[in-house]
N, C-alpha and C. Protein backbone atom coordinates (compact mmCIF):
# COMPACT_ATOMS: atom_id res chain seq x y z
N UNK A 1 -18.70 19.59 -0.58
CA UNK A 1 -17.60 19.24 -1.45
C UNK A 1 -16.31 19.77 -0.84
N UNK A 2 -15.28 18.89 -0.85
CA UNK A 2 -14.24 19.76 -0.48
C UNK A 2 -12.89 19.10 -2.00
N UNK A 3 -12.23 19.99 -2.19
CA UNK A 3 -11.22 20.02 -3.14
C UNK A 3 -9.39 20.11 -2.37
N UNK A 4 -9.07 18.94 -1.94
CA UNK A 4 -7.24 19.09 -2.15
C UNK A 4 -6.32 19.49 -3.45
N UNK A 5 -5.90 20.95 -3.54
CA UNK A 5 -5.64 21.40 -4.30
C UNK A 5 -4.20 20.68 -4.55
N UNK A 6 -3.43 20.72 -5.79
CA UNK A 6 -2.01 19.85 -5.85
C UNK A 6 -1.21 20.79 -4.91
N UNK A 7 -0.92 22.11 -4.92
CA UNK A 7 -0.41 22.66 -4.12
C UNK A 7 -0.30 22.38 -3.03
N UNK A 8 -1.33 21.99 -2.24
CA UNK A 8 -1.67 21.76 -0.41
C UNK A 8 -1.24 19.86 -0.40
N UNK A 9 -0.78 19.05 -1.53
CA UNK A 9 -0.33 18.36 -1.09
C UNK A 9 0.73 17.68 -1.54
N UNK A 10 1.44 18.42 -2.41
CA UNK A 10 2.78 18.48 -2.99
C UNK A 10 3.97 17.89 -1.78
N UNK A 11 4.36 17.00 -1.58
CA UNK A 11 5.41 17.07 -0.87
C UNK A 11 4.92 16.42 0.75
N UNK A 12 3.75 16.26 0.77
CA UNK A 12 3.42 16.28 2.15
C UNK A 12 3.73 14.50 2.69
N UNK A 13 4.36 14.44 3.98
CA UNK A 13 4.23 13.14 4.44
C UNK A 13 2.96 12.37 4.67
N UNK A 14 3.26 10.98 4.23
CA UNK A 14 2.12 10.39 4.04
C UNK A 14 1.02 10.01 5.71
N UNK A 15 0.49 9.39 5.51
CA UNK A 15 -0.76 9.02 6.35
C UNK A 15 0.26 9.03 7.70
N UNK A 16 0.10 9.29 8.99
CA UNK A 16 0.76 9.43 10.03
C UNK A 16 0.69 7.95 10.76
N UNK A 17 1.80 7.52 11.00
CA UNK A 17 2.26 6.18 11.72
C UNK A 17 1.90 5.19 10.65
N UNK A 18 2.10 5.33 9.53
CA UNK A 18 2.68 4.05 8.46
C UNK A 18 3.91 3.96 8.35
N UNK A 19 3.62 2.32 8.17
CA UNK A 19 4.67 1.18 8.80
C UNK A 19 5.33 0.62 7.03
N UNK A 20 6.15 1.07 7.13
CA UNK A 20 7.51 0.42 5.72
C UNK A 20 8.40 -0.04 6.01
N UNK A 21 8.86 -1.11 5.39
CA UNK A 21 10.68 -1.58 4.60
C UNK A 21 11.27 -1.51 3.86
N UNK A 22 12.09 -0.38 3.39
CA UNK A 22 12.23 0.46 2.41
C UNK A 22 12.31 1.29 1.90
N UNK A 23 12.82 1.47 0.62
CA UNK A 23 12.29 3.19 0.23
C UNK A 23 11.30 3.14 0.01
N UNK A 24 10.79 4.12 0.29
CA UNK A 24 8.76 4.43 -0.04
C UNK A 24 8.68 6.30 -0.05
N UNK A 25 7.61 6.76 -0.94
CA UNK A 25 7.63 7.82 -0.87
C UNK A 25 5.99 8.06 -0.94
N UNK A 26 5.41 8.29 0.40
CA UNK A 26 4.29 8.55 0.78
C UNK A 26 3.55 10.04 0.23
N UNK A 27 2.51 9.78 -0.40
CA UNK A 27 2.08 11.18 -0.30
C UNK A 27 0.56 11.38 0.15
N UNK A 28 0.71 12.10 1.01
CA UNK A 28 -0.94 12.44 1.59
C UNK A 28 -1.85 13.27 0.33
N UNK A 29 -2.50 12.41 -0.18
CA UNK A 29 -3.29 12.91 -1.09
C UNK A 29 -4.51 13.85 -0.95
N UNK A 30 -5.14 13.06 -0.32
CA UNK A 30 -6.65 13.42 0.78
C UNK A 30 -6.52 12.97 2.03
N UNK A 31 -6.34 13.83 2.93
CA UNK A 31 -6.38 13.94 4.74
C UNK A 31 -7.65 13.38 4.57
N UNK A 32 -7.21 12.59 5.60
CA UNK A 32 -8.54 12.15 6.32
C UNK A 32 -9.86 12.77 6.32
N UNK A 33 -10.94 12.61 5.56
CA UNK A 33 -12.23 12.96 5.05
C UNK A 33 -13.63 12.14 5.43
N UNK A 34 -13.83 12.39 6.53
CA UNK A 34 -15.12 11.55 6.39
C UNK A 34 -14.54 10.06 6.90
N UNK A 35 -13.51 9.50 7.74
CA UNK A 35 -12.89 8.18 7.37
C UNK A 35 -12.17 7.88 6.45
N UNK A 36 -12.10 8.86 5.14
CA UNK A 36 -11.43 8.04 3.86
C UNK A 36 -10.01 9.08 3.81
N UNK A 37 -9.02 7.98 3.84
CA UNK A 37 -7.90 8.64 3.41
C UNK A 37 -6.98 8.22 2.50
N UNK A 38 -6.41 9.07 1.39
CA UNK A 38 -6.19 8.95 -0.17
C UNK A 38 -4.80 8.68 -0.08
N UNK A 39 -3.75 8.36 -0.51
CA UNK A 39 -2.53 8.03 -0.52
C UNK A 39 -2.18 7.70 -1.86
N UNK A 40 -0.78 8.14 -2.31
CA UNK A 40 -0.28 7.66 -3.21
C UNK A 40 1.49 7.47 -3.41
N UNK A 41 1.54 6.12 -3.31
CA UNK A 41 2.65 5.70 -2.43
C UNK A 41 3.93 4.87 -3.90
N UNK A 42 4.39 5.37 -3.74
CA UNK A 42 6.18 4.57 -4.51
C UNK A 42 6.78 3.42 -3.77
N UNK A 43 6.74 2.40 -4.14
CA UNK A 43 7.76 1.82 -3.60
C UNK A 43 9.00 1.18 -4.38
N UNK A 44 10.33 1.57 -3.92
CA UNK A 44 11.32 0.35 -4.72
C UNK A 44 11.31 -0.37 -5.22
N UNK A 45 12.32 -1.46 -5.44
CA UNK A 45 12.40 -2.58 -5.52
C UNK A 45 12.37 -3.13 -4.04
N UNK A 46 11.42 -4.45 -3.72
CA UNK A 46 11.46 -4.89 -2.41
C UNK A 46 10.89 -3.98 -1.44
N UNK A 47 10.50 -2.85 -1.52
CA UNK A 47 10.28 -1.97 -0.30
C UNK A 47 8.65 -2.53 -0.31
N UNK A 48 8.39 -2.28 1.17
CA UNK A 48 6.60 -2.94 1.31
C UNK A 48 5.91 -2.28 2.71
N UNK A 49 5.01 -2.57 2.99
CA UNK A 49 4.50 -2.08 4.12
C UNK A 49 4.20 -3.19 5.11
N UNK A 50 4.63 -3.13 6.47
CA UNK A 50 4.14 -4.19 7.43
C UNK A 50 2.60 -4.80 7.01
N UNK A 51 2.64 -5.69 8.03
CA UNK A 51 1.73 -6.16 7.89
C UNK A 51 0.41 -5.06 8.64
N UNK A 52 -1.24 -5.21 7.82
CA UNK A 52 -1.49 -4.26 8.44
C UNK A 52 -3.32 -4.99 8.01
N UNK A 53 -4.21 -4.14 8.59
CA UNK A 53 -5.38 -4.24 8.00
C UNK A 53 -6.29 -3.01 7.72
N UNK A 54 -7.48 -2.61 7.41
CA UNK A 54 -8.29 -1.53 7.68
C UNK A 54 -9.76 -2.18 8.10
N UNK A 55 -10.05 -0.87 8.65
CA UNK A 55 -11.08 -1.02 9.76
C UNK A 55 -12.39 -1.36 9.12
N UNK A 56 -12.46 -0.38 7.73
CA UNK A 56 -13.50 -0.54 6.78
C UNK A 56 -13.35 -0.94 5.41
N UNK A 57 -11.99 -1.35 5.18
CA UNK A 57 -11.40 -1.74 3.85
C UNK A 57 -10.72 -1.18 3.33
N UNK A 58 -9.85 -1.52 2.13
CA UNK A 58 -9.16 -0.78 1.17
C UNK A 58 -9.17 -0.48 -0.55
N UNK A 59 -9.40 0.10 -1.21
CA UNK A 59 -9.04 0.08 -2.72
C UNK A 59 -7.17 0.44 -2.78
N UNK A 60 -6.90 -0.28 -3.56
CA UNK A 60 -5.56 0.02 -4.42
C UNK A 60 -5.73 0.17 -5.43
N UNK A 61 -5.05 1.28 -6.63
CA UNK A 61 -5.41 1.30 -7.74
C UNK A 61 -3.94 1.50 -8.62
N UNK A 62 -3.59 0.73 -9.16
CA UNK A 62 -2.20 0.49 -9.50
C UNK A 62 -1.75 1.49 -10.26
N UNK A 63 -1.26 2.83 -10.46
CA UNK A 63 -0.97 3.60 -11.75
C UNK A 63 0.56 3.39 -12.30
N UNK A 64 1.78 2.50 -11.85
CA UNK A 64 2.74 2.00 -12.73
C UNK A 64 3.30 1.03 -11.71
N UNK A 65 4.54 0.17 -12.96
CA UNK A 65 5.02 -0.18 -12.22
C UNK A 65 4.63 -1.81 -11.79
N UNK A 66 5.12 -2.67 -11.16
CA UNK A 66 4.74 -4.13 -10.60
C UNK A 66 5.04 -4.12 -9.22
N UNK A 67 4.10 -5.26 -8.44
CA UNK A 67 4.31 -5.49 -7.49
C UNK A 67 3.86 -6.48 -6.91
N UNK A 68 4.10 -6.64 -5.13
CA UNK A 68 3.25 -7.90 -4.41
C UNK A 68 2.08 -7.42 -3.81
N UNK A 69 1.19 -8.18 -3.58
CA UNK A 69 -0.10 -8.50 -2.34
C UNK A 69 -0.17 -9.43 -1.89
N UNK A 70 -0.16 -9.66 -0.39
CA UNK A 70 -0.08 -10.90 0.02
C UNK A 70 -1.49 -10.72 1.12
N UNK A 71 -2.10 -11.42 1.44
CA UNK A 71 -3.71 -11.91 2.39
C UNK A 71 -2.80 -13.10 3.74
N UNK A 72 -2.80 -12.30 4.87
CA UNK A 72 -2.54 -13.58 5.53
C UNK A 72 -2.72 -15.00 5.28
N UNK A 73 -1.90 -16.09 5.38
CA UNK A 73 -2.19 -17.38 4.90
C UNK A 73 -2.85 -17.57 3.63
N UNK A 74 -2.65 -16.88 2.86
CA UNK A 74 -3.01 -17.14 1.12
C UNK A 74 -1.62 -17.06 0.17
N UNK A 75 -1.23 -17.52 -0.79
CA UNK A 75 -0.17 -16.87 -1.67
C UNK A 75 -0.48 -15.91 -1.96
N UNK A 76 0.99 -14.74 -2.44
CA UNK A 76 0.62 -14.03 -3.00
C UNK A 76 0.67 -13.38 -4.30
N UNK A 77 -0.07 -12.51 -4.80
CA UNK A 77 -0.33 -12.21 -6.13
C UNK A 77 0.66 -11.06 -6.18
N UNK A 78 0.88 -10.91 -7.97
CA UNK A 78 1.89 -10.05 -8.39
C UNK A 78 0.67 -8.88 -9.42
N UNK A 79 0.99 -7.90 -8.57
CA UNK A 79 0.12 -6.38 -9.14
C UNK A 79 0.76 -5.87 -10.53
N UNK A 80 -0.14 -5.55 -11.10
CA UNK A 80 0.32 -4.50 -12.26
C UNK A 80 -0.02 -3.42 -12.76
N UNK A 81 0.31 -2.43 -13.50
CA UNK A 81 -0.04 -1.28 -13.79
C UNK A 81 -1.67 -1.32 -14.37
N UNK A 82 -2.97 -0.88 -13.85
CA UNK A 82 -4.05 -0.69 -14.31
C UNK A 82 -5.03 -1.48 -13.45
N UNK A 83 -3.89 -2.65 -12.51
CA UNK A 83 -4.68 -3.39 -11.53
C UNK A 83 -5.62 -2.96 -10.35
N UNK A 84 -6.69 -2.89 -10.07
CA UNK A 84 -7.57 -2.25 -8.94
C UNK A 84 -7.61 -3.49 -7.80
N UNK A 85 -7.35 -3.40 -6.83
CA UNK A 85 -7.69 -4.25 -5.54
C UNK A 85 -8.36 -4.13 -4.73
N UNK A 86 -9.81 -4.53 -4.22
CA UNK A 86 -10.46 -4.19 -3.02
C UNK A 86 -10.04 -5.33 -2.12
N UNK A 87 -9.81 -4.82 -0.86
CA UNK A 87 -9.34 -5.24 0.52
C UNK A 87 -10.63 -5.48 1.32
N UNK A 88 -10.59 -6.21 1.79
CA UNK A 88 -11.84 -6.57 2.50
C UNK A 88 -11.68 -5.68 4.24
N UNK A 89 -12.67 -5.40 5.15
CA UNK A 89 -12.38 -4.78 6.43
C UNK A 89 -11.99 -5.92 7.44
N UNK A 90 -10.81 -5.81 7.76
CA UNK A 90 -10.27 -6.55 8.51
C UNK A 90 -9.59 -7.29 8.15
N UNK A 91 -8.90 -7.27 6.71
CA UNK A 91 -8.02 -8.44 6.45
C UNK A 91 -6.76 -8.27 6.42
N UNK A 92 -5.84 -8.94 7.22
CA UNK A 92 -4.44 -8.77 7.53
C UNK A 92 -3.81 -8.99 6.00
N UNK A 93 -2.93 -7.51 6.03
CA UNK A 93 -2.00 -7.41 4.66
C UNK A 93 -0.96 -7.16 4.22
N UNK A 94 -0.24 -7.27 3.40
CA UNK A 94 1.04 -6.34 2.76
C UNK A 94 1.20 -6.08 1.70
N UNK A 95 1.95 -4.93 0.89
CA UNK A 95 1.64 -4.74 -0.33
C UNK A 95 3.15 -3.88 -0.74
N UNK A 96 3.57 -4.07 -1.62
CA UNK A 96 4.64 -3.37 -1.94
C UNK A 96 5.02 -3.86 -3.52
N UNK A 97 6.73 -3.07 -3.56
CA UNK A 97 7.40 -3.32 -4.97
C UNK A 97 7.89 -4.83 -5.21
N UNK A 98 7.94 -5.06 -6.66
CA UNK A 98 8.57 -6.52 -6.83
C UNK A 98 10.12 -6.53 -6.72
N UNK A 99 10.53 -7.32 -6.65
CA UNK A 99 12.22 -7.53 -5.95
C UNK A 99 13.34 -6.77 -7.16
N UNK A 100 12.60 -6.90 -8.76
CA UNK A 100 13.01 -6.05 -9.63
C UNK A 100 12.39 -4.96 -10.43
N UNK A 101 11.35 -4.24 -9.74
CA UNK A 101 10.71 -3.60 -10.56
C UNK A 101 9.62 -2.42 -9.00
N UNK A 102 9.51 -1.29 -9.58
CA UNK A 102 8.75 -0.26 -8.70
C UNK A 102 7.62 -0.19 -8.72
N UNK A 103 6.89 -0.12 -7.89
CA UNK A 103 5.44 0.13 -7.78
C UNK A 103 4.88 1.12 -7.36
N UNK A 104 3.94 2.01 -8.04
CA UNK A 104 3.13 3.11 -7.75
C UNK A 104 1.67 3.24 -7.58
N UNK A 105 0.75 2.82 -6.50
CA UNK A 105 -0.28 2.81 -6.63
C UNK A 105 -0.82 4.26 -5.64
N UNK A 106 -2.52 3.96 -5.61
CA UNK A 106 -3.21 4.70 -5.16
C UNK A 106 -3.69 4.72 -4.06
N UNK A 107 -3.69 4.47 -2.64
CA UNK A 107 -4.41 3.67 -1.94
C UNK A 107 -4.95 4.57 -1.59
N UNK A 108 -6.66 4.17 -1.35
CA UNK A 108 -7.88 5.16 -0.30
C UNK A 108 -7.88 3.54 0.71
N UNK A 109 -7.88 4.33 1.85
CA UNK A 109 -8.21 3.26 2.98
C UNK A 109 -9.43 3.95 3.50
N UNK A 110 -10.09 3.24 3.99
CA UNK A 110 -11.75 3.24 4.79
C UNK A 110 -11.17 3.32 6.47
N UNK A 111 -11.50 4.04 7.12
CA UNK A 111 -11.72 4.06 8.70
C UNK A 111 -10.15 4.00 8.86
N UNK A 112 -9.96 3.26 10.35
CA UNK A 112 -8.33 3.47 11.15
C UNK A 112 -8.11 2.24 10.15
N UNK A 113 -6.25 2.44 9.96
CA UNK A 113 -5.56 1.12 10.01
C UNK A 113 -4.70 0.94 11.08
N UNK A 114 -4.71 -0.45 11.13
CA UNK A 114 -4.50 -0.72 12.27
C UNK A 114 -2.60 -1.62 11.65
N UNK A 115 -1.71 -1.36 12.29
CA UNK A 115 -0.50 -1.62 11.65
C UNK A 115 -0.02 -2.55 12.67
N UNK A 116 0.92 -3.35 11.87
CA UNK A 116 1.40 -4.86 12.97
C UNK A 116 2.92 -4.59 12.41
N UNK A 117 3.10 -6.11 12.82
CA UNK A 117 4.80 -6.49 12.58
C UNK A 117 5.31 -5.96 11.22
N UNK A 118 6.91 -6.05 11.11
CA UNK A 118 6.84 -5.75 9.47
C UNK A 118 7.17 -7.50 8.50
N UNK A 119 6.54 -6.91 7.24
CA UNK A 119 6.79 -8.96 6.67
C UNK A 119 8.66 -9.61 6.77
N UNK A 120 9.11 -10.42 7.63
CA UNK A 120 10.37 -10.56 7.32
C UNK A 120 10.84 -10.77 6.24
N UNK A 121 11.58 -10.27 5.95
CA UNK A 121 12.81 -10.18 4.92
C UNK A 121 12.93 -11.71 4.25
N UNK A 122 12.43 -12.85 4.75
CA UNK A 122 12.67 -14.31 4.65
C UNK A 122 10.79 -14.81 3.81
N UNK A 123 10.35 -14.05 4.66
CA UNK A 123 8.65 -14.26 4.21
C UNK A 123 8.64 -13.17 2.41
N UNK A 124 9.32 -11.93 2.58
CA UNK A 124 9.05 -11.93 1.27
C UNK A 124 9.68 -12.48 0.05
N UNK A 125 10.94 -12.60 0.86
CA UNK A 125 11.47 -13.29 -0.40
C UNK A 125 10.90 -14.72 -1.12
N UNK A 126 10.93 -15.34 -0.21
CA UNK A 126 9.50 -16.86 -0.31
C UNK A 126 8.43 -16.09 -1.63
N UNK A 127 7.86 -15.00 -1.04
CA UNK A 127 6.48 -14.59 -1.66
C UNK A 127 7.09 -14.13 -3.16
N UNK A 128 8.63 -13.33 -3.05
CA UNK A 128 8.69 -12.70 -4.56
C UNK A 128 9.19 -14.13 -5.51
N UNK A 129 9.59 -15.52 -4.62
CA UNK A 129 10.07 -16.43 -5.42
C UNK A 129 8.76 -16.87 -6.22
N UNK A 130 7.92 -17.30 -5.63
CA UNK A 130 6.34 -18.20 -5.88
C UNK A 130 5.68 -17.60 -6.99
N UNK A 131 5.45 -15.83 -6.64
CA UNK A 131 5.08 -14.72 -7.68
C UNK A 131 5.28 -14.38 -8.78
N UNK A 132 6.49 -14.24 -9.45
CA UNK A 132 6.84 -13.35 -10.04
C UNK A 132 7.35 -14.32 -11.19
């Protein structure tokens, strides 16, 4: 068993070499454990994370707030507070705040992520028009 006390991760920068547009306020929840690493991430209005995938998958677990998910070549969906998301391993993604409203979720990612381009500024807006 191991226990991350709130103390030991109060304040701490999030997962090392994540990729944002935006304000975002990362917090390393659970270091890397076994492959699994815990995050719990803020984003703005509009702020999001490049495009990205994981090696073994992802849960998101929405605790306030609205937002986007987008699946390479799929539309995308608008998140909400209580919403849970499993990510499949290997599926190219992005996830962030809605263009008027903040998002706070949970993310545990499975194994490496692997981080790409960031979504242009033109691609989300498309996505927050369709969405929301």
């Amino acid at each position: 068993m191991k226990i991350t006390r709130a103390a030991e991760q109060a304040g701490t920068a999030g997962k090392p070499g994540s990729k944002f547009t935006g304000d975002v306020w990362n917090y390393l929840t659970m270091p890397s454990t076994d492959g699994v690493t815990i995050n719990t991430v803020t984003f703005s209005p509009c702020a999001r994370t490049y495009w990205h995938s994981h090696e073994h998958g992802q849960i998101l677990q929405v605790v306030a707030g609205r937002g986007l998910i987008c699946t390479a070549g799929e539309r995308p969906e608008v998140l909400r507070a209580g919403d849970t998301v499993w990510i499949p391993a290997g599926e190219r993604h992005w996830h962030g705040g809605a263009p008027d409203s903040f998002l706070t979720h949970t993310a545990i990612s499975l194994g490496r992520t692997e981080w790409a381009e960031p979504v242009a500024d033109g691609d989300y807006g498309a996505a927050a028009t369709t969405s929301t």
